[in-house]
N, C-alpha and C. Protein backbone atom coordinates (compact mmCIF):
# COMPACT_ATOMS: atom_id res chain seq x y z
N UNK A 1 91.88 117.43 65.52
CA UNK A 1 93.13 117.35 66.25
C UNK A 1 94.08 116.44 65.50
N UNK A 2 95.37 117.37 65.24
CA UNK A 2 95.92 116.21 64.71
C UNK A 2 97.12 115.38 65.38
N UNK A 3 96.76 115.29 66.63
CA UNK A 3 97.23 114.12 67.58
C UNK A 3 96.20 113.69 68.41
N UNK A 4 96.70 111.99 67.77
CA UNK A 4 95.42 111.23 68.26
C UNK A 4 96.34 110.45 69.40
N UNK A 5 95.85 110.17 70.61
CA UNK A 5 96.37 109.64 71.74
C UNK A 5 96.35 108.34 71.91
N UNK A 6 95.10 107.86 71.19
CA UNK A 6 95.57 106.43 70.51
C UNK A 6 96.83 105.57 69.92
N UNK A 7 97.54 106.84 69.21
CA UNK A 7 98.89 106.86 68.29
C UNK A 7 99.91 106.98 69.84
N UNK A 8 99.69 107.44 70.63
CA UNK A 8 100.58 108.16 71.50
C UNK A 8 101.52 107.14 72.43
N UNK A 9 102.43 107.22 73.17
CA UNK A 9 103.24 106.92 74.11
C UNK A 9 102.22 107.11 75.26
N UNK A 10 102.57 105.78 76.30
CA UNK A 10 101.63 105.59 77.46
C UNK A 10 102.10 107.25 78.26
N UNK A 11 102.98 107.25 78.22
CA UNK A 11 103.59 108.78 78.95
C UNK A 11 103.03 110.02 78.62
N UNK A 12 102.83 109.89 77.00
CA UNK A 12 101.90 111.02 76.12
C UNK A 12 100.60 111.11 77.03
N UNK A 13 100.12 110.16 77.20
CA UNK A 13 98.15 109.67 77.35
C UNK A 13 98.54 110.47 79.28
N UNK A 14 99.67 109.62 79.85
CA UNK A 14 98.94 110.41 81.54
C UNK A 14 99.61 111.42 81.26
N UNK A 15 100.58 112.77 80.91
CA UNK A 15 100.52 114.13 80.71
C UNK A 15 99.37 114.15 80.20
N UNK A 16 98.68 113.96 79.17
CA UNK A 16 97.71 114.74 79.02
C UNK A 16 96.53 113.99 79.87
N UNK A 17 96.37 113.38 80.87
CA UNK A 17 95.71 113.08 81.97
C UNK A 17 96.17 114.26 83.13
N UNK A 18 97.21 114.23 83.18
CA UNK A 18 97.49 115.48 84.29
C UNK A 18 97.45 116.79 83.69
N UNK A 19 97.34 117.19 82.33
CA UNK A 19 97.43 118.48 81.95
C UNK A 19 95.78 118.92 82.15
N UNK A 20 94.83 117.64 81.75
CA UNK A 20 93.60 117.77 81.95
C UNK A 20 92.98 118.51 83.35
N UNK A 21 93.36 117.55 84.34
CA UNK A 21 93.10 117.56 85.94
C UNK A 21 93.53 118.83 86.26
N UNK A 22 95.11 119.45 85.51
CA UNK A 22 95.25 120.65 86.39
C UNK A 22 94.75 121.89 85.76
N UNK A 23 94.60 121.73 84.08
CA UNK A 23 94.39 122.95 83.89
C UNK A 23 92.91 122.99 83.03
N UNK A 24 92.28 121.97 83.53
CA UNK A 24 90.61 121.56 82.94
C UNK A 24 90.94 121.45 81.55
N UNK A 25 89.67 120.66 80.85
CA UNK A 25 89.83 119.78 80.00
C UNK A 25 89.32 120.84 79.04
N UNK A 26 88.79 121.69 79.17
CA UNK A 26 88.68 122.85 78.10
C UNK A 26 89.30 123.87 77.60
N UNK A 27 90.71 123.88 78.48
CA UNK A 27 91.66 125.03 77.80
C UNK A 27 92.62 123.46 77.03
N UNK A 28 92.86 122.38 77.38
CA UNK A 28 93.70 121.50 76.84
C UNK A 28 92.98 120.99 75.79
N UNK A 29 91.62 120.97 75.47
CA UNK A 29 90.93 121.11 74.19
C UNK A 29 90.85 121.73 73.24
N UNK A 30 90.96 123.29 73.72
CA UNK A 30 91.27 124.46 73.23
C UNK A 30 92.35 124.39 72.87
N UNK A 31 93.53 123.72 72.82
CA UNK A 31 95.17 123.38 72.30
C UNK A 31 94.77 122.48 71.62
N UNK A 32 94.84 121.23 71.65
CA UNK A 32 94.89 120.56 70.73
C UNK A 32 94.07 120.77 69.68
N UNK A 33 92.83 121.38 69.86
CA UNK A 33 91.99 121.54 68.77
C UNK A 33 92.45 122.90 67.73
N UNK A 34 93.74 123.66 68.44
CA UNK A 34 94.00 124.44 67.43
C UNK A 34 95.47 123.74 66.93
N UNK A 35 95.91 122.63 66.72
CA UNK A 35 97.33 122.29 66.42
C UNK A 35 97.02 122.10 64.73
N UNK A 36 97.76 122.55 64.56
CA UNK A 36 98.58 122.38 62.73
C UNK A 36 99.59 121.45 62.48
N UNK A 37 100.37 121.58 61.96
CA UNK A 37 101.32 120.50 61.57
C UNK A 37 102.61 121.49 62.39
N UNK A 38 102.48 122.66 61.95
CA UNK A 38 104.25 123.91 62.57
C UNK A 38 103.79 123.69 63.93
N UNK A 39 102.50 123.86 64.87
CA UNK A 39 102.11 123.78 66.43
C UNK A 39 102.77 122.20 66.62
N UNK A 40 102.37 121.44 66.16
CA UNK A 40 102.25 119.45 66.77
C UNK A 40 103.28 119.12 67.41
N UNK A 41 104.21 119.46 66.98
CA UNK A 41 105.40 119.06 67.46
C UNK A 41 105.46 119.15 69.41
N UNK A 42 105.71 121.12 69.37
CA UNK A 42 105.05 121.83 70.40
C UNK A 42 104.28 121.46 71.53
N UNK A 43 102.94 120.90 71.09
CA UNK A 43 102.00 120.24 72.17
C UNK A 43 102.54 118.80 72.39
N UNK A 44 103.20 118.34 71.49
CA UNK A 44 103.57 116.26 71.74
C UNK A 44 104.18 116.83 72.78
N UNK A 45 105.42 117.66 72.48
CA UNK A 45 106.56 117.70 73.28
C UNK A 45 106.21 117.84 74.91
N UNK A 46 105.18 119.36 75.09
CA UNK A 46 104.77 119.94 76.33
C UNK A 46 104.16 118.81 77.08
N UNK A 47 102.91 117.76 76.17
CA UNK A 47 102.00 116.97 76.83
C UNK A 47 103.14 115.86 77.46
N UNK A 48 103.84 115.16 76.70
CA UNK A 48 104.55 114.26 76.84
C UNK A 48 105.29 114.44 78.00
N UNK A 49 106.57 115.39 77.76
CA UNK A 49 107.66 115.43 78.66
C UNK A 49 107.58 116.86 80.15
N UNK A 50 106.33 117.86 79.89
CA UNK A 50 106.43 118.76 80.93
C UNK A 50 105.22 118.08 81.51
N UNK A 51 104.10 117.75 81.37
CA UNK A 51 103.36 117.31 81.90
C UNK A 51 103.34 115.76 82.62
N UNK A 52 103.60 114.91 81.37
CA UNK A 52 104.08 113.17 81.57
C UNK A 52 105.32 112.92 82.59
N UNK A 53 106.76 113.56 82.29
CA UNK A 53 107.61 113.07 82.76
C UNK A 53 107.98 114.12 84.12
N UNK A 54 107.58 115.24 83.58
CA UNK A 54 107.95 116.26 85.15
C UNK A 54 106.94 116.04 86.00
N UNK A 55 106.04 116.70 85.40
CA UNK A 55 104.53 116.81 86.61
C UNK A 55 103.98 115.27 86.84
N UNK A 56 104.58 114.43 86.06
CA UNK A 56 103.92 113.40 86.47
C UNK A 56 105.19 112.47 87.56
N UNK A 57 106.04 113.15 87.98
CA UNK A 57 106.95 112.36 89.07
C UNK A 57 106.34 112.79 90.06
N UNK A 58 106.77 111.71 91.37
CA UNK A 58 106.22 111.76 92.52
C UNK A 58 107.08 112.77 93.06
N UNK A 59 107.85 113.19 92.74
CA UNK A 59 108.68 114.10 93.99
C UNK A 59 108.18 115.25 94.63
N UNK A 60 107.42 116.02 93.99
CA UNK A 60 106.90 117.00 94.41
C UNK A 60 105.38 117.21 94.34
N UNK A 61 104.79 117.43 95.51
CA UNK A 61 102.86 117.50 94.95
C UNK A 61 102.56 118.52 93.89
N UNK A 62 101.55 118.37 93.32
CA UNK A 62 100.77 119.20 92.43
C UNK A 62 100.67 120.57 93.13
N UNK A 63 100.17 120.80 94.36
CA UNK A 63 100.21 121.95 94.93
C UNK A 63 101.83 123.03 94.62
N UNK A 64 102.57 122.29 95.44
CA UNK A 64 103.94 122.56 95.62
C UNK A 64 104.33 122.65 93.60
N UNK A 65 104.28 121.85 93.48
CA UNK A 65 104.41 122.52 91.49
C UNK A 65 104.07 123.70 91.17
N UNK A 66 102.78 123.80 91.05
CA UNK A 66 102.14 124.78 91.08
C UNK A 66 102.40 126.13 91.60
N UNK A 67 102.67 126.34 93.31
CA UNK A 67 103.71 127.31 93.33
C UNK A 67 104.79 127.80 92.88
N UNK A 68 105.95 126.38 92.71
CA UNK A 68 106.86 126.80 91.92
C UNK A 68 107.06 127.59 90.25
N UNK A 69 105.85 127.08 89.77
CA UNK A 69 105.35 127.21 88.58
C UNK A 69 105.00 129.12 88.23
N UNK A 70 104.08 129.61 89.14
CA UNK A 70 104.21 130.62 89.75
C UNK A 70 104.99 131.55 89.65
N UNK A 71 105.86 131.13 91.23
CA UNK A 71 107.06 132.38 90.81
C UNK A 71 108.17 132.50 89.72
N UNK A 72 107.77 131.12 89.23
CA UNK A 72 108.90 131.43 88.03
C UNK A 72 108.53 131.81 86.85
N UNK A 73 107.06 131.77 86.50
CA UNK A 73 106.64 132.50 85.49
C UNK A 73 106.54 133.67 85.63
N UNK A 74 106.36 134.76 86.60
CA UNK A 74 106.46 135.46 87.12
C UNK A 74 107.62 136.40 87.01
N UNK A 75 108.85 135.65 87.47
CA UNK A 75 110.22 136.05 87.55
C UNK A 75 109.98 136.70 86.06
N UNK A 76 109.84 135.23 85.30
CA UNK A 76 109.96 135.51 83.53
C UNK A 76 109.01 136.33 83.18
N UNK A 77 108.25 137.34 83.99
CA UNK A 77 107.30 138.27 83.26
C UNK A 77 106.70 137.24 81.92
N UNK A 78 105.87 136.44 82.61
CA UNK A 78 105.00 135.91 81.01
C UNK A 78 103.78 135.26 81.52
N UNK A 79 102.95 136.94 81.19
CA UNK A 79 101.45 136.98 81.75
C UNK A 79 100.66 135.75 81.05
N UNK A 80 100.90 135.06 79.76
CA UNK A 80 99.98 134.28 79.42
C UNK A 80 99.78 132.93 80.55
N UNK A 81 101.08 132.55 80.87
CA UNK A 81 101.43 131.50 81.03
C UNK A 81 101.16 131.43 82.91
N UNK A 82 101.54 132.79 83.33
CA UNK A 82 100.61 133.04 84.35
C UNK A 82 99.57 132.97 84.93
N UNK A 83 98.52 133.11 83.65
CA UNK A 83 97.31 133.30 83.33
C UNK A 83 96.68 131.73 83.57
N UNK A 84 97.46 131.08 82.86
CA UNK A 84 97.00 129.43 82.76
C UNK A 84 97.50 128.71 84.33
N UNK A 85 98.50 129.08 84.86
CA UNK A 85 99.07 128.52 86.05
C UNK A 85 98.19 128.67 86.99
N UNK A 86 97.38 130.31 87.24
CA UNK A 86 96.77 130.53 88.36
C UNK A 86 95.67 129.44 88.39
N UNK A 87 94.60 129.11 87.37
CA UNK A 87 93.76 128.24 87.18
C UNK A 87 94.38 126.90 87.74
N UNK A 88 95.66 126.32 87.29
CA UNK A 88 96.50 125.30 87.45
C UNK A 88 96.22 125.37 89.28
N UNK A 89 96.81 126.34 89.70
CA UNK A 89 96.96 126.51 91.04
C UNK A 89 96.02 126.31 91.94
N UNK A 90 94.86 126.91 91.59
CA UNK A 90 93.57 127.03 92.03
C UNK A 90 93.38 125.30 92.23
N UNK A 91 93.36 124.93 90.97
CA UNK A 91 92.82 123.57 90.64
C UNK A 91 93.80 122.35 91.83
N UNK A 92 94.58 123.14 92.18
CA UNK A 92 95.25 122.09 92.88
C UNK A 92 95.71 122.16 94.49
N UNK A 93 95.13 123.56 94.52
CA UNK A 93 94.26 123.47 96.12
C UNK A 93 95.26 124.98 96.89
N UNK A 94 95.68 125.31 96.04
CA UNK A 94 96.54 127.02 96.03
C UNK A 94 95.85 128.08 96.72
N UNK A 95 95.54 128.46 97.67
CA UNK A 95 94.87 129.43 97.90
C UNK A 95 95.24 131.11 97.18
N UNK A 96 94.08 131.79 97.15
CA UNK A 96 94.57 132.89 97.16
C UNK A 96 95.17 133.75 97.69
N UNK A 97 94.95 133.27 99.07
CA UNK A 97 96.55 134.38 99.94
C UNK A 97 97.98 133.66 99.68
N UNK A 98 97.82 132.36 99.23
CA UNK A 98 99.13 131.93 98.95
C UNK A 98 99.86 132.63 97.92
N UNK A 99 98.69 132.79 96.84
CA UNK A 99 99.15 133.40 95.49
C UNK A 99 99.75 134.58 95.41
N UNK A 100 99.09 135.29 96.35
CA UNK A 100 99.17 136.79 96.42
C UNK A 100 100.51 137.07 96.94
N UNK A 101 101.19 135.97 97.93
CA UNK A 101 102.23 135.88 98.98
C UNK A 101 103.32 135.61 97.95
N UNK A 102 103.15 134.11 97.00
CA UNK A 102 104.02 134.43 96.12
C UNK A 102 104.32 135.66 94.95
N UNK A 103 103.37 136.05 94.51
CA UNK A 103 103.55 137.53 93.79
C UNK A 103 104.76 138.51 94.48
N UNK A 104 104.08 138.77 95.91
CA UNK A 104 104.87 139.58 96.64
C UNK A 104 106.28 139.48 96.74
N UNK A 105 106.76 138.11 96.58
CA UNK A 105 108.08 137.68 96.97
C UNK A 105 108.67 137.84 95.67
N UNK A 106 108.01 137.81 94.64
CA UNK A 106 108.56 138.26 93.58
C UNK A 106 108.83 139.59 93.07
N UNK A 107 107.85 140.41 93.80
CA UNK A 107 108.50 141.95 93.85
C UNK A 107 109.75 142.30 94.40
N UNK A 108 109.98 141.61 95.22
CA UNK A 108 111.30 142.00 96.08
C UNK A 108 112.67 140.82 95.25
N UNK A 109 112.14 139.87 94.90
CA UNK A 109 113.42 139.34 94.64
C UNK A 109 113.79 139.55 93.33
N UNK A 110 112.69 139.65 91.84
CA UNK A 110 112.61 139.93 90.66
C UNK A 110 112.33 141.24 90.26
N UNK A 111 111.25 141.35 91.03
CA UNK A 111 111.49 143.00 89.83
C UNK A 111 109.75 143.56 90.26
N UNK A 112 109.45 144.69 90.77
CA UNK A 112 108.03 144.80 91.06
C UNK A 112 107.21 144.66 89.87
N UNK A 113 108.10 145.29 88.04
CA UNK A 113 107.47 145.18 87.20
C UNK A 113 106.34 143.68 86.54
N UNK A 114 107.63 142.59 86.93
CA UNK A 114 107.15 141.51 86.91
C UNK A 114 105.57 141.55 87.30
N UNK A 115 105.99 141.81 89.11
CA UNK A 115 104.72 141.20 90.18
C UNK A 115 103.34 142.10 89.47
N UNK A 116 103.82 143.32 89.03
CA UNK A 116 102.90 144.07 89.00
C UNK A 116 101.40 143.38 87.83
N UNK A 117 102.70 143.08 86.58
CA UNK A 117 101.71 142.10 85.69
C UNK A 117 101.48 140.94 86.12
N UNK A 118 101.96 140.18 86.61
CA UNK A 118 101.24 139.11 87.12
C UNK A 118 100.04 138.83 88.15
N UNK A 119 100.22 140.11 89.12
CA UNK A 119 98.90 140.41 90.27
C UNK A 119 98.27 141.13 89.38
N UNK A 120 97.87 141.91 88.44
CA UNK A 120 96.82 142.32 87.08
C UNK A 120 95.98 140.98 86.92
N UNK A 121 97.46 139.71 86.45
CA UNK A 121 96.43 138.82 85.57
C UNK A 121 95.83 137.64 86.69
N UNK A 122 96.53 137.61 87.99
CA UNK A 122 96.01 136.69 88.88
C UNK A 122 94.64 137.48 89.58
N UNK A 123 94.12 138.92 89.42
CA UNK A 123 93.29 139.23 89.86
C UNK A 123 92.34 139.23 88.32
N UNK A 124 92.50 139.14 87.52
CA UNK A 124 91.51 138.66 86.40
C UNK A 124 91.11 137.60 86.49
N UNK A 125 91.87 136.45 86.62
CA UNK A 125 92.12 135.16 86.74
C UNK A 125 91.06 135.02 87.98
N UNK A 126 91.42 135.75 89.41
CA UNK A 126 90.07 135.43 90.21
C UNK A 126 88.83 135.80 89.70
N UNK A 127 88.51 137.03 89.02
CA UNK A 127 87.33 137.37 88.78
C UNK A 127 86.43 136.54 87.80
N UNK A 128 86.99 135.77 86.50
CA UNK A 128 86.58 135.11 85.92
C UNK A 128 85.65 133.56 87.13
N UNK A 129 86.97 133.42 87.57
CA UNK A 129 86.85 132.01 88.15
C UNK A 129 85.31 132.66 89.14
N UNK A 130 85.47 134.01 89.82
CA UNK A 130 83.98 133.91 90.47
C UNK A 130 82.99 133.86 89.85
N UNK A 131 82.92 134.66 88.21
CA UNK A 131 81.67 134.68 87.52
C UNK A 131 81.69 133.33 87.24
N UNK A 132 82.22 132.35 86.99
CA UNK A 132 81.77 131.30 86.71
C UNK A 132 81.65 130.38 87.58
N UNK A 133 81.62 130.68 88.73
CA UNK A 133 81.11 130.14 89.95
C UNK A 133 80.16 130.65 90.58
N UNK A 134 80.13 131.97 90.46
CA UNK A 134 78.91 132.74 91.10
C UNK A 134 79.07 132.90 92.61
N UNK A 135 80.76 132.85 92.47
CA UNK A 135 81.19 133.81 94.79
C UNK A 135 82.10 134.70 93.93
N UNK A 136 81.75 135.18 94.78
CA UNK A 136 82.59 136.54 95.05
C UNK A 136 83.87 136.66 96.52
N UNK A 137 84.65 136.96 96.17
CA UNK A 137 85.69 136.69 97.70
C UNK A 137 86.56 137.92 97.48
């Protein structure tokens, strides 16, 4: 990795304390352990200021983020990032009828194309999470 958190801004160290907590410590491993010198910049920036300075203000809970997080990736049709949120969501106490509720609202206000890929990857997103839990719901 070639950012060491040692080197880092106290702000750097809790984003990537909260990027940990919400989106487990093995997809945020899985980033830093692929950064280059053209990526570094990229992850300082995300860990630091979307994680450190946004997600880490009190104004809004992790839950309530998380939704928001949601429909707006959503809106933006961008299944990856979708992909990582639902986990985010999960992790922060989101239910799945909530999820499903926001999807829906995004058919009607954005675009069904949107909802359509995003309920694809939030129903992948559950299935994984059961095999590796071993329920089924």
């Amino acid at each position: 990795m070639a950012i060491n958190p040692q080197n880092e801004s106290d702000k750097f160290n809790e984003g990537l304390e909260i990027r940990r907590e919400v989106l487990g410590s093995a997809h945020v491993d899985r980033s830093l352990a692929s950064v280059d010198a053209f990526t570094e910049p990229v992850q300082r920036l995300v860990t630091e200021y979307c994680w450190g300075e946004i997600w880490g203000r009190p104004g809004l809970p992790r839950e309530t983020r998380s939704i928001v997080n949601l429909a707006m990736l959503s809106a933006l049709n961008r299944p990856h990032e979708v992909r990582l949120h639902v986990r985010g969501a999960v992790n922060n106490g989101v239910s799945r009828e909530t999820i499903q509720e926001i999807i829906l609202q995004v058919a009607i206000y954005c675009g069904v194309p949107a909802a359509l890929d995003s309920m694809k990857v939030c129903a992948e997103v559950f299935k994984e999470i059961d095999a590796e839990t071993g329920s089924a719901t």
